[in-house]
N, C-alpha and C. Protein backbone atom coordinates (compact mmCIF):
# COMPACT_ATOMS: atom_id res chain seq x y z
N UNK A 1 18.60 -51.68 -31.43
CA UNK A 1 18.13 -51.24 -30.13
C UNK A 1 16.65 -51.56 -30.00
N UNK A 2 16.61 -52.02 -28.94
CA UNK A 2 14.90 -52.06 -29.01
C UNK A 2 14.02 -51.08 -28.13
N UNK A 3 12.90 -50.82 -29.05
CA UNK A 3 12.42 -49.68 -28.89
C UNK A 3 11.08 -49.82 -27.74
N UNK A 4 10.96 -49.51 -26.97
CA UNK A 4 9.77 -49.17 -25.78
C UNK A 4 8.85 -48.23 -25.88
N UNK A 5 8.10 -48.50 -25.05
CA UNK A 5 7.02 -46.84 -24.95
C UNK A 5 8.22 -45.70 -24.92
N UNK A 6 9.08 -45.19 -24.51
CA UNK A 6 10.06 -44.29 -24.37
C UNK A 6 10.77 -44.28 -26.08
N UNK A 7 10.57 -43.03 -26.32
CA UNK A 7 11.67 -42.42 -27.13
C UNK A 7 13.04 -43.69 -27.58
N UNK A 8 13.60 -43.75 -26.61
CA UNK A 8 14.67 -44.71 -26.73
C UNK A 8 14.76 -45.68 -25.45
N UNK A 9 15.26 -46.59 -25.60
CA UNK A 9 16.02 -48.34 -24.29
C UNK A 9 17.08 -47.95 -24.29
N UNK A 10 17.43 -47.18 -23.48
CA UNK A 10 18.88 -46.46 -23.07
C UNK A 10 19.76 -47.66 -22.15
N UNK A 11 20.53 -47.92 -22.60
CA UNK A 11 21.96 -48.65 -21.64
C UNK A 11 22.82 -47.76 -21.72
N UNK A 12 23.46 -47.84 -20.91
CA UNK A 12 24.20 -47.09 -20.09
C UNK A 12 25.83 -47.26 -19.82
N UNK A 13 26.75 -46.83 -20.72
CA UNK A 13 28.46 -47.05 -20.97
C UNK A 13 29.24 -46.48 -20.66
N UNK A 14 30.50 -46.91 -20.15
CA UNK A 14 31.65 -45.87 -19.87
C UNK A 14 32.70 -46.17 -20.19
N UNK A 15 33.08 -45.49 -21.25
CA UNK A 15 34.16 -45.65 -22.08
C UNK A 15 35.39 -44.70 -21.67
N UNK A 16 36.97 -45.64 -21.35
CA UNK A 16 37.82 -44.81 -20.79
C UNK A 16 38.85 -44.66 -22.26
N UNK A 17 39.09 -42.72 -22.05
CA UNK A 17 39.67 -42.38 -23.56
C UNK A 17 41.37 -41.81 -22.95
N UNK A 18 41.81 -42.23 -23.98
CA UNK A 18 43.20 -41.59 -23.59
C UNK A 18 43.24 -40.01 -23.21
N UNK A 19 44.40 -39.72 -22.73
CA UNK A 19 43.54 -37.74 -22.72
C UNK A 19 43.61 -37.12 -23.96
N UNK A 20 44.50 -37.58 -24.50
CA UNK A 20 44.16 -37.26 -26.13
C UNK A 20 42.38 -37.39 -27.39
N UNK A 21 42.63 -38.58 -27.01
CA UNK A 21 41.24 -38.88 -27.36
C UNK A 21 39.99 -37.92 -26.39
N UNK A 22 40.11 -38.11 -25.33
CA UNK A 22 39.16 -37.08 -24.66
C UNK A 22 38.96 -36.07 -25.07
N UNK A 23 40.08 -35.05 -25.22
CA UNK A 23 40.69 -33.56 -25.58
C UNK A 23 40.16 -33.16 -27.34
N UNK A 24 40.37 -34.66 -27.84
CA UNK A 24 39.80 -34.21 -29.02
C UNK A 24 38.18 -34.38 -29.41
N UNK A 25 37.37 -35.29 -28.49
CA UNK A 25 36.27 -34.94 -28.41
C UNK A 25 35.67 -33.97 -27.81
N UNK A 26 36.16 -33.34 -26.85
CA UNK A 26 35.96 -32.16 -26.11
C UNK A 26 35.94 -30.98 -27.15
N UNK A 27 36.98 -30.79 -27.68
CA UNK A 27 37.11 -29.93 -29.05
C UNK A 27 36.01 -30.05 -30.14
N UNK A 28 35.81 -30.75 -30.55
CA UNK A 28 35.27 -31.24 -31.23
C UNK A 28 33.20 -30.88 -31.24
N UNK A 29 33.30 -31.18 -29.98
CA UNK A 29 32.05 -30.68 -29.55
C UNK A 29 31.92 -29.49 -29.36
N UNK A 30 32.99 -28.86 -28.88
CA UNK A 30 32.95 -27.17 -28.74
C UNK A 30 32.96 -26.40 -30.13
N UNK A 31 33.47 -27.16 -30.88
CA UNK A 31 33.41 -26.76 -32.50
C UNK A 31 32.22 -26.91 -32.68
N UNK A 32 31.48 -27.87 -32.97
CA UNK A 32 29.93 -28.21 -33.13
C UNK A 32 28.48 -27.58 -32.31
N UNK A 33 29.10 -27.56 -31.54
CA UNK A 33 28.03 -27.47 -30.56
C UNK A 33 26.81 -28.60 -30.25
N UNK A 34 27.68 -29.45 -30.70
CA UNK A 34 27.21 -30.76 -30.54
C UNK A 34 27.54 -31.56 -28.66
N UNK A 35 26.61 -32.44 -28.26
CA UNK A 35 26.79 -32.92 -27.11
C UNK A 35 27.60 -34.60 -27.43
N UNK A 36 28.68 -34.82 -26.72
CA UNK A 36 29.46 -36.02 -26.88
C UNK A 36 28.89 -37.19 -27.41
N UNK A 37 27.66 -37.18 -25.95
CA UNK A 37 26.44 -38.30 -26.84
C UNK A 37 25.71 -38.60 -28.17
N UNK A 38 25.83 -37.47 -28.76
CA UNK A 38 25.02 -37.31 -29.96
C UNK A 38 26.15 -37.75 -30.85
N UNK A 39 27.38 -37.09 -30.57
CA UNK A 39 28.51 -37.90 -31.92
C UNK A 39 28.88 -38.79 -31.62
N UNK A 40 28.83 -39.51 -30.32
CA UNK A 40 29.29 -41.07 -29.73
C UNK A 40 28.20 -41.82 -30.75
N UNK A 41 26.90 -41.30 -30.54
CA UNK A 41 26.18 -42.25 -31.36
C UNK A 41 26.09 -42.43 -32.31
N UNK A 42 25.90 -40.85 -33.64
CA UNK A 42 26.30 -41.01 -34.81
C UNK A 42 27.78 -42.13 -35.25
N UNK A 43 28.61 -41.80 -34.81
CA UNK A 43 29.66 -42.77 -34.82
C UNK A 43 29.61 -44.01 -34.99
N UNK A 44 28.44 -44.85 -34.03
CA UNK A 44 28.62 -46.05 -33.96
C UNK A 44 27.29 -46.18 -34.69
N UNK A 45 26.35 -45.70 -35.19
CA UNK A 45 25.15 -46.06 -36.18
C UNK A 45 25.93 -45.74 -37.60
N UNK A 46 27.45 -45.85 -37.45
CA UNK A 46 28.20 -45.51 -38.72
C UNK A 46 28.66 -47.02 -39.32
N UNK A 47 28.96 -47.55 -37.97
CA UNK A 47 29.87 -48.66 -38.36
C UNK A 47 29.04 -49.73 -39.08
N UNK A 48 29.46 -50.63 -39.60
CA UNK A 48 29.15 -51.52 -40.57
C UNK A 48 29.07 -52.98 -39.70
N UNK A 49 28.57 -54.09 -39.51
CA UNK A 49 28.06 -55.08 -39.14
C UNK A 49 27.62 -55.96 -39.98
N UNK A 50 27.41 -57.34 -39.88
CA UNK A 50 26.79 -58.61 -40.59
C UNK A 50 25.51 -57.92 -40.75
N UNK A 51 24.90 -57.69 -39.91
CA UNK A 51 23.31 -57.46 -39.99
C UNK A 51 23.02 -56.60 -40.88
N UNK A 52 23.73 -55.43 -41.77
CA UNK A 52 23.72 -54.57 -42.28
C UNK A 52 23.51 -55.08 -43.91
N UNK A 53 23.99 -56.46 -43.81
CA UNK A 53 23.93 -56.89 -44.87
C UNK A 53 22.78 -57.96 -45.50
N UNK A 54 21.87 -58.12 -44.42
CA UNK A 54 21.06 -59.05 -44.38
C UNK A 54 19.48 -58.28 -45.30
């Protein structure tokens, strides 16, 4: 991500979830008390990539 005077370079996604998938992030966050965004992102600063290896 590239980083600006701002905190973060936010783009902007909309990801369509089955209602299952929805239902279980919904849960999920209500368990946590975590906001969707915050585990959408952990999630994907999870995954593994070429660049990871460089």
């Amino acid at each position: 991500m590239i980083m600006t005077n701002k905190k973060w370079a936010v783009k902007r996604i909309t990801v369509n979830l089955a209602a299952q998938e929805a239902e279980k992030l919904e849960q999920y966050c209500q368990q946590t008390g975590r906001p969707a965004t915050d585990v959408i992102r952990e999630l994907i600063r999870g995954l593994s990539t070429s660049e990871d290896n460089k």
